[in-house]
N, C-alpha and C. Protein backbone atom coordinates (compact mmCIF):
# COMPACT_ATOMS: atom_id res chain seq x y z
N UNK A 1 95.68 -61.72 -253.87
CA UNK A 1 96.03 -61.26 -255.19
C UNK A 1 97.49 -60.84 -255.21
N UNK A 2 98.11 -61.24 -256.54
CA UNK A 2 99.53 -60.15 -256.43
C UNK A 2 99.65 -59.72 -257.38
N UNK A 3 100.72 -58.68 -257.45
CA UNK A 3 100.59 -57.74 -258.75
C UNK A 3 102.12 -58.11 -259.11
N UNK A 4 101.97 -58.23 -260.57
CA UNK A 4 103.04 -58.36 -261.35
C UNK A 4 103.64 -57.34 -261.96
N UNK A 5 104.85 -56.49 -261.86
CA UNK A 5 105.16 -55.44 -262.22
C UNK A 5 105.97 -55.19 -263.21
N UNK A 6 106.33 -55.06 -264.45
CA UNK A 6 107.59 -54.97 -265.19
C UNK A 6 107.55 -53.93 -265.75
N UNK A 7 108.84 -53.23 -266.08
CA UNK A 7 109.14 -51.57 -266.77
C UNK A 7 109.87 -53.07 -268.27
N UNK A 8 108.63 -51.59 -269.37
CA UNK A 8 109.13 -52.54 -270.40
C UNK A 8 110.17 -51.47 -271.36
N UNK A 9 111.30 -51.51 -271.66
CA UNK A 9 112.25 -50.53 -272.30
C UNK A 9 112.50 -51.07 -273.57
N UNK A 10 111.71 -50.28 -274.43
CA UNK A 10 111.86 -51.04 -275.92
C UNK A 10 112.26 -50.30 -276.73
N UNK A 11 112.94 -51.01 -278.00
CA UNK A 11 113.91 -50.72 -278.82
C UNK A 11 113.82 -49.42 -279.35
N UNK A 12 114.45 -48.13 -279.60
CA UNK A 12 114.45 -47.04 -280.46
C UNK A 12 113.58 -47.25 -281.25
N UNK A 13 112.17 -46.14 -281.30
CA UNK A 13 111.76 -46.24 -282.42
C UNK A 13 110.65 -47.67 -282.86
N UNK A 14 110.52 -48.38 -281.89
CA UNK A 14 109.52 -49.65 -281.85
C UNK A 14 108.64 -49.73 -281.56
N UNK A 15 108.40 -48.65 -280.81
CA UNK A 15 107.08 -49.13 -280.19
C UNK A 15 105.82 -49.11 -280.27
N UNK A 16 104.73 -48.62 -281.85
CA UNK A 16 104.27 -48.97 -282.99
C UNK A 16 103.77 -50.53 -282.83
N UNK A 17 105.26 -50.76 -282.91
CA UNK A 17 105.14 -52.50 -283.69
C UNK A 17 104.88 -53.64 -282.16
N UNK A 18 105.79 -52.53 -281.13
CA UNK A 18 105.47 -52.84 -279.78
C UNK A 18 103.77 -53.33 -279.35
N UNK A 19 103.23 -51.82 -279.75
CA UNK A 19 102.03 -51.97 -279.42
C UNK A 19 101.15 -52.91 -279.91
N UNK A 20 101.22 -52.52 -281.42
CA UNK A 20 100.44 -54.18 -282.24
C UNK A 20 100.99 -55.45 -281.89
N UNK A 21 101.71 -55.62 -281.65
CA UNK A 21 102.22 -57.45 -280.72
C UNK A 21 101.44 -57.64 -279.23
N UNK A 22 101.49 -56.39 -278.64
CA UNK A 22 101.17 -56.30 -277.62
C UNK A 22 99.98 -56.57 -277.43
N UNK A 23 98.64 -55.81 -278.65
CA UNK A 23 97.31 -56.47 -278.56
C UNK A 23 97.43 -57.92 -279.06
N UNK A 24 98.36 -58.16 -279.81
CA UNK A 24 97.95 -59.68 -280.18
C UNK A 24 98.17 -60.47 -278.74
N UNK A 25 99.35 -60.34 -278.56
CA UNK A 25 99.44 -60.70 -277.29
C UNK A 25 98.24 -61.34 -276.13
N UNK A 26 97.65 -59.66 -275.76
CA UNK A 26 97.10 -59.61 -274.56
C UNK A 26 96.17 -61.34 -274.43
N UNK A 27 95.69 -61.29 -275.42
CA UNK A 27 94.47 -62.74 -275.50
C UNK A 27 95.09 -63.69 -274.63
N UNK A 28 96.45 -64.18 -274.84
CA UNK A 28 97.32 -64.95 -274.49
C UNK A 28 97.09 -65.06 -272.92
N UNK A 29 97.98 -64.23 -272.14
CA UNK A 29 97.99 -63.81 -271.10
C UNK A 29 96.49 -64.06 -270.02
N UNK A 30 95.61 -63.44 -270.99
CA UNK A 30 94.37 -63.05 -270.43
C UNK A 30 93.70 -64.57 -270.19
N UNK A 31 93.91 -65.57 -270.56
CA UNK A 31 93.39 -66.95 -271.10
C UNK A 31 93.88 -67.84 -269.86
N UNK A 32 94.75 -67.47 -268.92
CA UNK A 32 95.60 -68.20 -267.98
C UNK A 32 94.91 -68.35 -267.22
N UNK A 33 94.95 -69.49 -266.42
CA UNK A 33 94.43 -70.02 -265.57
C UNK A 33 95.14 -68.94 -264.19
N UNK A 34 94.55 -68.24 -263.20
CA UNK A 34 94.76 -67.74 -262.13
C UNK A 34 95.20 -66.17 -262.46
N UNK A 35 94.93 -65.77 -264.07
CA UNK A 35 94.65 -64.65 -264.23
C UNK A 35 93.77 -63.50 -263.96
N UNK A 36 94.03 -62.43 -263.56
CA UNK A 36 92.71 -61.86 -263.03
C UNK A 36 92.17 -60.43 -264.12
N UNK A 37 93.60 -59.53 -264.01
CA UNK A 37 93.72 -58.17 -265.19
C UNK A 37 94.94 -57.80 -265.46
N UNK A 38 95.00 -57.12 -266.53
CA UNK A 38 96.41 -56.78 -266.45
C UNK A 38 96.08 -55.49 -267.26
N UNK A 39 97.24 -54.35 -267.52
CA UNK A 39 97.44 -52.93 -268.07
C UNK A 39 98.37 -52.86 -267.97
N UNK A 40 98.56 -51.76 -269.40
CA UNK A 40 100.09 -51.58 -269.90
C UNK A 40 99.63 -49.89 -270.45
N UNK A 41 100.86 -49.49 -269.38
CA UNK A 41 100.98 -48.12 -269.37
C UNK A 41 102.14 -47.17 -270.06
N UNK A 42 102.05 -46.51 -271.11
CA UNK A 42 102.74 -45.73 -271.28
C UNK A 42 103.51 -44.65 -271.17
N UNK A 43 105.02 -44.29 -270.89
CA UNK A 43 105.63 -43.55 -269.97
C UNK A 43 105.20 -41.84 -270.72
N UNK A 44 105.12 -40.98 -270.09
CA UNK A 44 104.91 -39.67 -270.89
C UNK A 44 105.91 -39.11 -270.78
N UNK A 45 107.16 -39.12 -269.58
CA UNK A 45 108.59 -38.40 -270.03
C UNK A 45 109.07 -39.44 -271.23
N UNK A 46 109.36 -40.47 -270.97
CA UNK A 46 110.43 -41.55 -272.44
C UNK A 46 109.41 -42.34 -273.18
N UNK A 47 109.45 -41.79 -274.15
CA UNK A 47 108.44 -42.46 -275.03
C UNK A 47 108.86 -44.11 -275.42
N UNK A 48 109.44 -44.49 -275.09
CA UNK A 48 109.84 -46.33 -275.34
C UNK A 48 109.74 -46.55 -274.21
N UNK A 49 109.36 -46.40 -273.12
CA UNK A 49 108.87 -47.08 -272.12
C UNK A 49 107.80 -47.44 -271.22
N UNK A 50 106.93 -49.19 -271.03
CA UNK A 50 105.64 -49.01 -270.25
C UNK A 50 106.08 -49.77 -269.39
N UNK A 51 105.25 -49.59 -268.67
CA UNK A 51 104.69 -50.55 -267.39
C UNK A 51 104.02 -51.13 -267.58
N UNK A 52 104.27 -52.36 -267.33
CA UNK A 52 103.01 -53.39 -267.20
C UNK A 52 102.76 -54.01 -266.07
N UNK A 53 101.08 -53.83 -265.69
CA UNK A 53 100.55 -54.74 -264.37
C UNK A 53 99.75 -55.67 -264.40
N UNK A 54 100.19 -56.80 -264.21
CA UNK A 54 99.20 -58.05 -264.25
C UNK A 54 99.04 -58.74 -262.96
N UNK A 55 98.05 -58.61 -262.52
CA UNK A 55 96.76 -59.10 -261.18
C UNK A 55 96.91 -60.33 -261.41
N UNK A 56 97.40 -61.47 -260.63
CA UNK A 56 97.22 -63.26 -260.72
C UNK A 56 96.99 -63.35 -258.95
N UNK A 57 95.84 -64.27 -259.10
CA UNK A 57 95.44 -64.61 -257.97
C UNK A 57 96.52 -65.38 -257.23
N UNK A 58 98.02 -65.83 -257.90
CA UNK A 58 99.33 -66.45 -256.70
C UNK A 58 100.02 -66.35 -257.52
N UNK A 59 101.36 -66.13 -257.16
CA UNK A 59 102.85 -65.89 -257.60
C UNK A 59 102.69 -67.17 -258.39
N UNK A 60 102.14 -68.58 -257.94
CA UNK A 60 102.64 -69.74 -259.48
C UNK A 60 101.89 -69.80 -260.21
N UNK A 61 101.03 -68.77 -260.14
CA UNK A 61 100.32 -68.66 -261.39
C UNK A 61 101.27 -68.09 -262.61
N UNK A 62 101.80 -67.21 -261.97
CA UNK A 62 102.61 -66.34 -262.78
C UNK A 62 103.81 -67.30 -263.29
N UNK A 63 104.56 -67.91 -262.59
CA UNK A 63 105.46 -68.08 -262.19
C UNK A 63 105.58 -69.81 -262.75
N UNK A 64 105.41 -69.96 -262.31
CA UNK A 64 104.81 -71.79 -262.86
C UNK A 64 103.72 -71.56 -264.06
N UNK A 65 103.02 -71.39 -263.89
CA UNK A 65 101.62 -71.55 -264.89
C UNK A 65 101.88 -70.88 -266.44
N UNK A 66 101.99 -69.88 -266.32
CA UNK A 66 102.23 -69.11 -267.54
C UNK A 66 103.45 -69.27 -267.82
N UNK A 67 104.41 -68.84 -267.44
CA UNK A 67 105.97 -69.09 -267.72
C UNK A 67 106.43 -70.38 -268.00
N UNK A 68 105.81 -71.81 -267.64
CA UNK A 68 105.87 -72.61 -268.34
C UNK A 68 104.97 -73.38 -269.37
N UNK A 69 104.33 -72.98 -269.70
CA UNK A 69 102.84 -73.28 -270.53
C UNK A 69 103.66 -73.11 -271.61
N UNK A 70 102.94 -73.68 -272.73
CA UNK A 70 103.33 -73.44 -274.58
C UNK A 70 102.62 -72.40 -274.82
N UNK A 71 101.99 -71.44 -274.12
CA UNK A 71 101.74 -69.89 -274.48
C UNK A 71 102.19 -69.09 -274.41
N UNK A 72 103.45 -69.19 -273.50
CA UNK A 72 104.50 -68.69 -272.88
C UNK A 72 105.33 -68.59 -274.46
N UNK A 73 105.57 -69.76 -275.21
CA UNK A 73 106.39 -68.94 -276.05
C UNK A 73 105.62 -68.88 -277.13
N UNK A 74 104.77 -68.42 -277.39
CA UNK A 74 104.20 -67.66 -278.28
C UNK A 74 104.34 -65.96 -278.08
N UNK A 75 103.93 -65.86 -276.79
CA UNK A 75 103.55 -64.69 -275.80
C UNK A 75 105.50 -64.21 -276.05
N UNK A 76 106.36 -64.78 -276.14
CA UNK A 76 107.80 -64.81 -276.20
C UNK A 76 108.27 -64.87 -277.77
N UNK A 77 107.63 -64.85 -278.27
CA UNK A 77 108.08 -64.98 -280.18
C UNK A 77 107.14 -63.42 -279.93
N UNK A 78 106.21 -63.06 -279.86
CA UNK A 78 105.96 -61.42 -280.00
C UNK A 78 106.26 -60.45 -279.11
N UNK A 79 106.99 -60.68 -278.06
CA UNK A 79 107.10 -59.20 -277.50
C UNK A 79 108.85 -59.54 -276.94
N UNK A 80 109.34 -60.31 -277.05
CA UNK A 80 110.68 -60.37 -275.91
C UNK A 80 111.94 -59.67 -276.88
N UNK A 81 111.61 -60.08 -278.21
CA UNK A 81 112.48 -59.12 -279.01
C UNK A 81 112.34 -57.56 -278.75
N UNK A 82 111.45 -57.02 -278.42
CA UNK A 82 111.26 -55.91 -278.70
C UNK A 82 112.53 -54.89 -277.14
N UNK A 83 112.45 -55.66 -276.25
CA UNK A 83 112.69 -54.98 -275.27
C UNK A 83 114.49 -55.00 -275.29
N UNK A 84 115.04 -53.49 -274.38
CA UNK A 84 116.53 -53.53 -274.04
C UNK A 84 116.74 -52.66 -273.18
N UNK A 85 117.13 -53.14 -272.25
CA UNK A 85 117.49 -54.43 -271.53
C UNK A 85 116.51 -55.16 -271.64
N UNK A 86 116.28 -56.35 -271.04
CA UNK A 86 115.04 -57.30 -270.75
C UNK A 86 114.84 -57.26 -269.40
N UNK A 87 113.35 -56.45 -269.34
CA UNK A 87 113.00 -56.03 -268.06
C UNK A 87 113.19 -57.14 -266.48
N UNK A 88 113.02 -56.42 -265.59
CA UNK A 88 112.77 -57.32 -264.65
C UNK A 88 111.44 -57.20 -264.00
N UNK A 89 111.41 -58.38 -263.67
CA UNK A 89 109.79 -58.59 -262.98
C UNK A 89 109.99 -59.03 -261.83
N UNK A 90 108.66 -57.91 -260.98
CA UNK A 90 108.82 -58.36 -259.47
C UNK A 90 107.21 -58.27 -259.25
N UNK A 91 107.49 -58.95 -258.09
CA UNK A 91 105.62 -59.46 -257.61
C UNK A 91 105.57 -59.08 -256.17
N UNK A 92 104.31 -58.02 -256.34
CA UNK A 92 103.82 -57.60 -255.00
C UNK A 92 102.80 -58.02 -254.57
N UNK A 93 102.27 -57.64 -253.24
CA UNK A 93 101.20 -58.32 -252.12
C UNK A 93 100.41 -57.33 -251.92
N UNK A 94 99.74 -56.49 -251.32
CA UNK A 94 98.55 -55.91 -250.51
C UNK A 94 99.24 -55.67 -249.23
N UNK A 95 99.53 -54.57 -248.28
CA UNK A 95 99.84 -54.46 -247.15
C UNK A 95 98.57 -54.21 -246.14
N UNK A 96 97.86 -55.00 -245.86
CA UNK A 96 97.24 -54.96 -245.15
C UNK A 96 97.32 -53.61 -243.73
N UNK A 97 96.34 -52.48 -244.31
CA UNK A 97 96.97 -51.35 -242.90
C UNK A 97 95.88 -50.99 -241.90
């Protein structure tokens, strides 16, 4: 499994409209082939900022699969405006201890 991580920093005052894109959204995401879960967390010190974690059973799932699919810009016409900067995304593993 890997976990997909992004800090989402959205616009003054957006995030309302954030959130309703965001459920439209989720369907999207959730529909992918090598998807597993994902959650989106809200910061309690800065109120315009979440986290989001999405579980894909391999990095090209993420990475290939979704990011190039025609859901991708749908999933990209509702939420990519919203953010500033435009987060970065990084993908973690399980440390086996």
């Amino acid at each position: 499994m890997i976990l997909e991580v992004a800090i989402l920093n959205i616009k003054a005052g957006m995030s309302d409209s954030f959130e309703r894109s965001f459920q439209k959204a989720s369907p999207i995401i959730a529909a992918m082939p090598g998807y597993i879960s994902h959650d989106l967390q809200k910061c309690l010190e800065k109120s315009d900022r979440y986290l989001l974690l999405v579980r894909w059973d391999k990095l090209e799932d993420h990475t290939v699969g979704f990011r190039q699919s025609a859901e991708y810009e749908t999933w990209k016409q509702l939420l990519h405006h919203f953010y500033e900067p435009f987060p970065i995304v990084e993908h973690y593993s399980t440390v086996e201890l």
